[in-house]
C-alpha atoms as a PDB file:
ATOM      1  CA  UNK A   1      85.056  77.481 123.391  1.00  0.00           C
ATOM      2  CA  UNK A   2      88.373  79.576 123.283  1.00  0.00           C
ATOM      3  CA  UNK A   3      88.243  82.814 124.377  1.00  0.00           C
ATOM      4  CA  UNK A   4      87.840  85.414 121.642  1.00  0.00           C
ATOM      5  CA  UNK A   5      86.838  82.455 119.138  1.00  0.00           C
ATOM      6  CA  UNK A   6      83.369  81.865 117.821  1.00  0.00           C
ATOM      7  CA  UNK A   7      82.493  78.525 115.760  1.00  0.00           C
ATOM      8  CA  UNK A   8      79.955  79.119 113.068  1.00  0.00           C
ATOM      9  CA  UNK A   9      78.722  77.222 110.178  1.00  0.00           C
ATOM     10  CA  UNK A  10      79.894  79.273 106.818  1.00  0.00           C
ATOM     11  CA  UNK A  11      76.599  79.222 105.537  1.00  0.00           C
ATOM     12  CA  UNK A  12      75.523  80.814 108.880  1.00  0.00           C
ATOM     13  CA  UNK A  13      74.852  85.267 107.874  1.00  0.00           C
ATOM     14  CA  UNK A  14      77.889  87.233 108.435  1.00  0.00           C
ATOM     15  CA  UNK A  15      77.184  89.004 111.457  1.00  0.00           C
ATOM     16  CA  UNK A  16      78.866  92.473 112.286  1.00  0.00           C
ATOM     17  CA  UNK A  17      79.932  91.295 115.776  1.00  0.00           C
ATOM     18  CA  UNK A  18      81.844  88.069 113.972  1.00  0.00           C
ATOM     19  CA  UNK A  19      85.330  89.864 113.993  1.00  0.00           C
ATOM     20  CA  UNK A  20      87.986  88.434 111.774  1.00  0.00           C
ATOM     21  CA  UNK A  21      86.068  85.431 109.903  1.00  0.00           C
ATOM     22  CA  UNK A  22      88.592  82.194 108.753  1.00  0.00           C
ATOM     23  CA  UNK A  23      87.470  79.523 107.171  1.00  0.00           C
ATOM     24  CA  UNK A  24      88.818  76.163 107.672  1.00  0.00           C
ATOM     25  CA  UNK A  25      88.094  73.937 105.221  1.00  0.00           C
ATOM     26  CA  UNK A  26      90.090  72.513 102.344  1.00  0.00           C
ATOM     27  CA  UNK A  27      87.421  72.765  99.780  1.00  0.00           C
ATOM     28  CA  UNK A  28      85.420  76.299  99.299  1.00  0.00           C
ATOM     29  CA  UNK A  29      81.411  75.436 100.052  1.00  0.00           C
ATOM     30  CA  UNK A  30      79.245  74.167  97.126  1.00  0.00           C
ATOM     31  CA  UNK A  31      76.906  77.170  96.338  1.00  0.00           C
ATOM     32  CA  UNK A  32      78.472  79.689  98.388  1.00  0.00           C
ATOM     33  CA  UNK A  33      80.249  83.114  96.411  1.00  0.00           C
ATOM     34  CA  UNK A  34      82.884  84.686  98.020  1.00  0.00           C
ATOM     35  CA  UNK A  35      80.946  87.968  99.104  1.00  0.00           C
ATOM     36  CA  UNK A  36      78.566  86.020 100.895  1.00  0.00           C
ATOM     37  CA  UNK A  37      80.514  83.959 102.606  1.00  0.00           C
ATOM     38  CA  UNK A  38      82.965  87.547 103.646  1.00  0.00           C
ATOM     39  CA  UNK A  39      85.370  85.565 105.102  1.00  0.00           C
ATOM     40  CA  UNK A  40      89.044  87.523 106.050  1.00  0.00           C
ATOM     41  CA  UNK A  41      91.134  84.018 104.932  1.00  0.00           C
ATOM     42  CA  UNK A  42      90.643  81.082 103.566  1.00  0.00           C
ATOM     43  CA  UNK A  43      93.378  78.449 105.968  1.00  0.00           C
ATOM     44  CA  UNK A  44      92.992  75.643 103.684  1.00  0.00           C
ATOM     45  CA  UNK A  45      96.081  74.139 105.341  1.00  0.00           C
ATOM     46  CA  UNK A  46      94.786  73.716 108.377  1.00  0.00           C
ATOM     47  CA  UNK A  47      92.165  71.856 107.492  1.00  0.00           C
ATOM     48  CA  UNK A  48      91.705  68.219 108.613  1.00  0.00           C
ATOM     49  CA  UNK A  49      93.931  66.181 106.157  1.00  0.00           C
ATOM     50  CA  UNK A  50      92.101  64.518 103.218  1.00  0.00           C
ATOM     51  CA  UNK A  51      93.078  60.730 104.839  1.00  0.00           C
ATOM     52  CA  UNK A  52      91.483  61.705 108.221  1.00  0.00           C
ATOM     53  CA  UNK A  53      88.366  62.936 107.135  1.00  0.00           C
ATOM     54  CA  UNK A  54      87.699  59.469 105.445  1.00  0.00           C
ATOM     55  CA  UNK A  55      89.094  57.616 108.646  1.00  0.00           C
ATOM     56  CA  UNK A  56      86.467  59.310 110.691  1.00  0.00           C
ATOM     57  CA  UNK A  57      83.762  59.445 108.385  1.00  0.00           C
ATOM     58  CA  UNK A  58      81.341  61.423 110.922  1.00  0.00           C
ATOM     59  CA  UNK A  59      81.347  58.033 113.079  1.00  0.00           C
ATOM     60  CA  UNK A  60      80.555  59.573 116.452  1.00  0.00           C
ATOM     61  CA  UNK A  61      82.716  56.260 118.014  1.00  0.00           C
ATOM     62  CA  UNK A  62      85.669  57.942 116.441  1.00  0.00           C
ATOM     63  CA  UNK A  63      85.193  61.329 117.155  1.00  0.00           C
ATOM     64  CA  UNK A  64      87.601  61.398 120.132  1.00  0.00           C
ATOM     65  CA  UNK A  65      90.245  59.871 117.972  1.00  0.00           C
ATOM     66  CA  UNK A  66      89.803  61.885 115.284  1.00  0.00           C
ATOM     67  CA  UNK A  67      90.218  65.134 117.138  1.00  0.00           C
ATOM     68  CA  UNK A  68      93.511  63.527 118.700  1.00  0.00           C
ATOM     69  CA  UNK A  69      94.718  63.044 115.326  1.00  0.00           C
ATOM     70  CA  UNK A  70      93.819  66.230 114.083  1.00  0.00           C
ATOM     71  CA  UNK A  71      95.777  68.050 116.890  1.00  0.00           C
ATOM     72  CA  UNK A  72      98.703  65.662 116.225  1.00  0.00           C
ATOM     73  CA  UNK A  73      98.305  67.170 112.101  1.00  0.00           C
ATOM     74  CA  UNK A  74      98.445  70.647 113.758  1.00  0.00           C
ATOM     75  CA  UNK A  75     101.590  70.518 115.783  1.00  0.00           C
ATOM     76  CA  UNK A  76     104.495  72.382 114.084  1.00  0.00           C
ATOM     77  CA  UNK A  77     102.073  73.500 111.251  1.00  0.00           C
ATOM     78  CA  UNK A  78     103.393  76.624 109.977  1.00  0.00           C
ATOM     79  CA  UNK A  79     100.495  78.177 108.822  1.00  0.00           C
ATOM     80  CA  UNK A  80      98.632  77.634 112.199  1.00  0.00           C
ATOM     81  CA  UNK A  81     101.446  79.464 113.350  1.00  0.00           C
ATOM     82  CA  UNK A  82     101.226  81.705 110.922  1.00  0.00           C
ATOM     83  CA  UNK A  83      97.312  82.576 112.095  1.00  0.00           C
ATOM     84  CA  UNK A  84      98.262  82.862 115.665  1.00  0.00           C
ATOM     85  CA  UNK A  85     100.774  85.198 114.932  1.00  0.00           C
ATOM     86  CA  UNK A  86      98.319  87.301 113.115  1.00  0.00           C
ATOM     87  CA  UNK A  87      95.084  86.908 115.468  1.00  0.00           C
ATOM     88  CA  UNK A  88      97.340  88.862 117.988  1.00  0.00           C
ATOM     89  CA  UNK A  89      98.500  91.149 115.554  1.00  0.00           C
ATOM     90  CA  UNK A  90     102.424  89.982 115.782  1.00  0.00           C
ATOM     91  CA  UNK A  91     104.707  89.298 112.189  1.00  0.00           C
ATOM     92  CA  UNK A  92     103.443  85.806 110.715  1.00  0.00           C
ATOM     93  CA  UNK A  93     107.415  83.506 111.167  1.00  0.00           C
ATOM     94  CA  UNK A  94     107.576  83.464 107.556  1.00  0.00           C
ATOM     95  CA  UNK A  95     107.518  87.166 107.244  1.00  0.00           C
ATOM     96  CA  UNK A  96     110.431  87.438 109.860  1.00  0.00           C
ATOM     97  CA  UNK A  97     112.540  84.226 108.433  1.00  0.00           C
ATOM     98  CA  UNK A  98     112.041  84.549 104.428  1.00  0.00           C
ATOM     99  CA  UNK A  99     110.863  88.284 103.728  1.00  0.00           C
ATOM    100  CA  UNK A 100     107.763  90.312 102.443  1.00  0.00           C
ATOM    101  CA  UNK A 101     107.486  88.636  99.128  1.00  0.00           C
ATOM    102  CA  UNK A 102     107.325  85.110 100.473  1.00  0.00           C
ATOM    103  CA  UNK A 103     104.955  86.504 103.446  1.00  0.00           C
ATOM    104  CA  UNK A 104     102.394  87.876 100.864  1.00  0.00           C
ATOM    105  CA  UNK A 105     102.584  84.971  98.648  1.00  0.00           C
ATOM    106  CA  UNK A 106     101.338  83.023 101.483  1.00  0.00           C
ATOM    107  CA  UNK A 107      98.936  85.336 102.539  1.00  0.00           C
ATOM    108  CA  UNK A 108      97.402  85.261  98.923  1.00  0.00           C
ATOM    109  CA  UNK A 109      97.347  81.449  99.172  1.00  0.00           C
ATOM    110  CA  UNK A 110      94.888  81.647 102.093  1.00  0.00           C
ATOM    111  CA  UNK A 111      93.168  84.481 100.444  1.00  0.00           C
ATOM    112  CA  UNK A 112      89.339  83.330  99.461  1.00  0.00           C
ATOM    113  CA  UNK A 113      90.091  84.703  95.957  1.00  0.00           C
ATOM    114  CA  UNK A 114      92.808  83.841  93.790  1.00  0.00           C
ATOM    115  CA  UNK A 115      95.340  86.714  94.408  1.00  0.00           C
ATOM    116  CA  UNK A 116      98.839  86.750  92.367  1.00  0.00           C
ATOM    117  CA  UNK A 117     101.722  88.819  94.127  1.00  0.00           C
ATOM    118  CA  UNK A 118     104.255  90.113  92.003  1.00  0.00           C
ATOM    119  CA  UNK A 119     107.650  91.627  92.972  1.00  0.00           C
ATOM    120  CA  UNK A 120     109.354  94.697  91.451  1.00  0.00           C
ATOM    121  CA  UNK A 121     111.968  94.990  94.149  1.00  0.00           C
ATOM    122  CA  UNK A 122     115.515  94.916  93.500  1.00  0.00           C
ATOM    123  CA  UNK A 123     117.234  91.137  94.237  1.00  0.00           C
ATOM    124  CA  UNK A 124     119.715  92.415  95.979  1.00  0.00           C
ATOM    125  CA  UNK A 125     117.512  95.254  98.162  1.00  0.00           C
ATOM    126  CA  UNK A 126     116.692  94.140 101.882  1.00  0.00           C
ATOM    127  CA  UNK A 127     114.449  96.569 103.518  1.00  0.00           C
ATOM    128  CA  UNK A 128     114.151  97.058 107.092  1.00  0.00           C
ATOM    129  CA  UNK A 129     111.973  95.015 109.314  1.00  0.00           C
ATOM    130  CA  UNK A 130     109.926  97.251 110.141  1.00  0.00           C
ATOM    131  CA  UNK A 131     109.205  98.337 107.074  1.00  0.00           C
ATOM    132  CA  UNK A 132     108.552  94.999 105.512  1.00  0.00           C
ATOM    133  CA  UNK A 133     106.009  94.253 108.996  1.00  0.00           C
ATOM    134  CA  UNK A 134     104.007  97.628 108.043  1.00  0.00           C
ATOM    135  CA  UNK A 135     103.830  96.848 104.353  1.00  0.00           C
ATOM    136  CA  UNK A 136     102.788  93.385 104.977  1.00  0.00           C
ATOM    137  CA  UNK A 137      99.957  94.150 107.340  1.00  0.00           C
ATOM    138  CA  UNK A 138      98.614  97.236 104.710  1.00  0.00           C
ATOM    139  CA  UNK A 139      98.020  94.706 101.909  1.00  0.00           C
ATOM    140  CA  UNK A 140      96.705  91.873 104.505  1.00  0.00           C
ATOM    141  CA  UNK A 141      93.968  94.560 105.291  1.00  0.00           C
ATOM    142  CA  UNK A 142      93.737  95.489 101.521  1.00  0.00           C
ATOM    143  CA  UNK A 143      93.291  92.018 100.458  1.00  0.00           C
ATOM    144  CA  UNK A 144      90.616  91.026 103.395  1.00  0.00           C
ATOM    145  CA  UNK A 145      88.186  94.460 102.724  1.00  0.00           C
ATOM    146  CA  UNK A 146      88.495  93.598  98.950  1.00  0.00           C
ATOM    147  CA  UNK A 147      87.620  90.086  99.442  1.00  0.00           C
ATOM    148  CA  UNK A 148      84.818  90.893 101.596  1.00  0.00           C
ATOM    149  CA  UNK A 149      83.288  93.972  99.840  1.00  0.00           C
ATOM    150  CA  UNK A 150      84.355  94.253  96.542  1.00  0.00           C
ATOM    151  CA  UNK A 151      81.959  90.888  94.442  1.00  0.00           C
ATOM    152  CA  UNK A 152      86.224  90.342  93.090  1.00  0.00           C
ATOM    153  CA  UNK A 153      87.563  87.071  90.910  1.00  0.00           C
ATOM    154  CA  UNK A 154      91.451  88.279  91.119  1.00  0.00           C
ATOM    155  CA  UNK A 155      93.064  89.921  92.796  1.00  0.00           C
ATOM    156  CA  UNK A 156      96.859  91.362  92.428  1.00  0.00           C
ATOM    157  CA  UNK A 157      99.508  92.790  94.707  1.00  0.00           C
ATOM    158  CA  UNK A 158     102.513  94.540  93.170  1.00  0.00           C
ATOM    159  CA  UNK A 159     105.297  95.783  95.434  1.00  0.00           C
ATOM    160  CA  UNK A 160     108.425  98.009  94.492  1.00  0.00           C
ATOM    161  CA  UNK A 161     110.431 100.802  95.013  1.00  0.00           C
ATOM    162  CA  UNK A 162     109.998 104.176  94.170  1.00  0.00           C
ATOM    163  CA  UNK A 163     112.577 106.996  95.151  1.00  0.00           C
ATOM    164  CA  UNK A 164     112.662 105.933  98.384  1.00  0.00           C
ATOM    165  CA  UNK A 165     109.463 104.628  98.590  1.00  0.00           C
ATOM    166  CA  UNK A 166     107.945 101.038  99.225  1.00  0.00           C
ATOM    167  CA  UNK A 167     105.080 101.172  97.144  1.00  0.00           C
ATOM    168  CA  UNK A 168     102.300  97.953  97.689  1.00  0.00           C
ATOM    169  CA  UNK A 169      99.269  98.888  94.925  1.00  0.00           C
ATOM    170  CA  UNK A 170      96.445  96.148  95.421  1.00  0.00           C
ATOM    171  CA  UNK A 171      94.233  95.848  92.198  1.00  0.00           C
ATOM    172  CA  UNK A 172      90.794  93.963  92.414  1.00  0.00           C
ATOM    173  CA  UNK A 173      87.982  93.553  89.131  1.00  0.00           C
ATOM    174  CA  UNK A 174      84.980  93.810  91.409  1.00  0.00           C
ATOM    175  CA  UNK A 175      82.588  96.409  91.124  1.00  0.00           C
ATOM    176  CA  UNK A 176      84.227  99.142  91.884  1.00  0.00           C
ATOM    177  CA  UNK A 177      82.863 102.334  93.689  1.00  0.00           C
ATOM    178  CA  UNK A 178      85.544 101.854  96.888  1.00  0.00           C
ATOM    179  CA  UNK A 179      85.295 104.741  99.701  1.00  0.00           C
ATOM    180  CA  UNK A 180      86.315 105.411 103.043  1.00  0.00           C
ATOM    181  CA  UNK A 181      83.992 104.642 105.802  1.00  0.00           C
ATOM    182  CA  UNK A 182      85.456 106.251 109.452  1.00  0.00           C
ATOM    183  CA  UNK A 183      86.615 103.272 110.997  1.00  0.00           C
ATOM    184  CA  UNK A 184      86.749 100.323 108.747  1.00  0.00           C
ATOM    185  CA  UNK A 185      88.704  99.465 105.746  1.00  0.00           C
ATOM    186  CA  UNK A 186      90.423 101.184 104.007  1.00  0.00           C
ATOM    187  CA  UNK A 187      89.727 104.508 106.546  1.00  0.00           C
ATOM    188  CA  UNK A 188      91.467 102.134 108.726  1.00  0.00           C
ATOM    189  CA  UNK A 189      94.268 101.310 106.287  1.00  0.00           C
ATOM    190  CA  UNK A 190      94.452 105.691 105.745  1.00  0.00           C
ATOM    191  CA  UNK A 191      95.113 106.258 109.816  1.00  0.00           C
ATOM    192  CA  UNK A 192      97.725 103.477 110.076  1.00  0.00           C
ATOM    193  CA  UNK A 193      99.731 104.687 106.955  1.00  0.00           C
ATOM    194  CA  UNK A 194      99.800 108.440 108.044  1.00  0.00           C
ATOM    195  CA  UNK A 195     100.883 107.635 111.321  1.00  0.00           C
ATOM    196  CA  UNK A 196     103.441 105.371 109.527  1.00  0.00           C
ATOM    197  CA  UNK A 197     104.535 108.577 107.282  1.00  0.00           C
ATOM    198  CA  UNK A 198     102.990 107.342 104.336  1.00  0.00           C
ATOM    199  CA  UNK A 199     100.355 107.827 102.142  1.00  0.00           C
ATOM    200  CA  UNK A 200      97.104 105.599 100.739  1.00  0.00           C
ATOM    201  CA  UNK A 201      95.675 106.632  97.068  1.00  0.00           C
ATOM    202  CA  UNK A 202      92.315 104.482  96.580  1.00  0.00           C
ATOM    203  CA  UNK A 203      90.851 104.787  92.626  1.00  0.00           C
ATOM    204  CA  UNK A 204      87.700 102.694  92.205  1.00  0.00           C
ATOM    205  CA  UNK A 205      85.664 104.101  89.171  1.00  0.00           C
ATOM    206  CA  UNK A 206      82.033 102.370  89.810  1.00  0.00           C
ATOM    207  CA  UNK A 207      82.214  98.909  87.337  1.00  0.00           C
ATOM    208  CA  UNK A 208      86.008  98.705  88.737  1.00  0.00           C
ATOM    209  CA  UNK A 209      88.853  97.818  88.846  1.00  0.00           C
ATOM    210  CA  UNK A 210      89.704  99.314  92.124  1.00  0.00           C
ATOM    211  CA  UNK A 211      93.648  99.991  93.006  1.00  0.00           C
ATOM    212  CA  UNK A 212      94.769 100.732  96.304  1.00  0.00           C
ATOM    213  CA  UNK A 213      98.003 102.160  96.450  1.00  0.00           C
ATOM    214  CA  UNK A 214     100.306 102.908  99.189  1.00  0.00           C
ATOM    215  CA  UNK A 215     103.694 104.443 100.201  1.00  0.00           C
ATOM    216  CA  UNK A 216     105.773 103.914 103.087  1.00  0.00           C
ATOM    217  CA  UNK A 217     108.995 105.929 103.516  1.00  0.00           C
ATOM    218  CA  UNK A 218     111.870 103.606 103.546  1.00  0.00           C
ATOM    219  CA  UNK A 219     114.993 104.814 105.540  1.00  0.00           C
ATOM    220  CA  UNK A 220     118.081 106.115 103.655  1.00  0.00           C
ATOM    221  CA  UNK A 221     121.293 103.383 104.428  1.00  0.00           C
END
């Protein structure tokens, strides 16, 4: 096993000492919600490709082939990349090559619940890097505590400008009833923003929806 990595079955418990939980798998498991399962992201893409699977078709005599093909499907994949980049808690490549928006719309394709990101910024308005690496990893951590706590079916990012500030707000309609534990979630999401400058507003009236909102200060040019 890979340091730092743990293989478990999906319909293995969640166990506190799991860390950040992806599942690889291109289909989500018969019988299995989304809260139970509390997975972080969903890497569909790196899955074993629909024509391999029914090459190998759990023959053990083709086991060592099949994981020499499946390493061949992984080279250059951009959303293993994508992963690695995030496991040690770099920018994802797409992030630093085509932008926020496109970042977050590929986070919310590996998100375990269908997540639509809509853009209010400016066409013309390119923010600064840093910026756009802070905002990104605020509604990452949004989207993975409200896919693992919140019993959501959608979930919605909206990101603009406001007076000189980025604004992200992250709507789920799950239960509702969101607070701050020291530590985890969105606590966690409250100490990066203030150091950061910014500011986190959470309103979750118990039966939901639930709207995380923050503010980063974006630089005067």
């Amino acid at each position: 096993m890979t340091e730092g990595l743990r293989l478990k079955r999906v319909y293995d418990a969640p166990e506190p000492g799991d860390g950040f939980r992806v599942l690889v798998d291109r289909l989500w498991p018969r019988g299995l919600s989304r809260q139970r399962a509390a997975v972080d992201l969903w890497c569909k893409q790196i899955a074993p490709s629909p024509g391999l699977r029914t090459w190998w078709d759990h023959d053990p005599a083709r086991f060592a082939a099949f994981t020499d093909r499946y390493r061949a499907e992984l080279t250059d994949n951009p959303a293993l990349e994508e992963l690695r980049a995030l496991s040690r808690g770099f920018a994802p490549p797409i992030l630093l090559d085509r932008g926020l928006i496109a970042a977050l719309e590929s986070a919310a394709d590996r998100a375990p619940i269908p997540t639509r990101v809509v853009s209010e910024l400016p066409a013309d308005g390119a923010l600064p890097q840093e910026i756009e690496r802070n905002a990104y990893f605020v509604a990452s951590e949004a989207l993975a505590n409200a896919a693992k706590h919140s019993g959501a079916t959608e979930l919605d990012v909206r990101v603009g400008l406001d007076d000189g500030w980025l604004v992200v707000a992250v709507t789920d309609n799950g239960v509702g009833g969101a607070v701050a534990t020291p530590e985890h979630g969105i606590a966690g999401l409250e100490e990066r923003l203030r150091g950061l400058g910014g500011t986190l507003e959470v309103v979750s009236p118990a039966g939901g929806p639930t709207v995380i909102t923050a503010r980063l200060p974006v630089p005067a040019t």
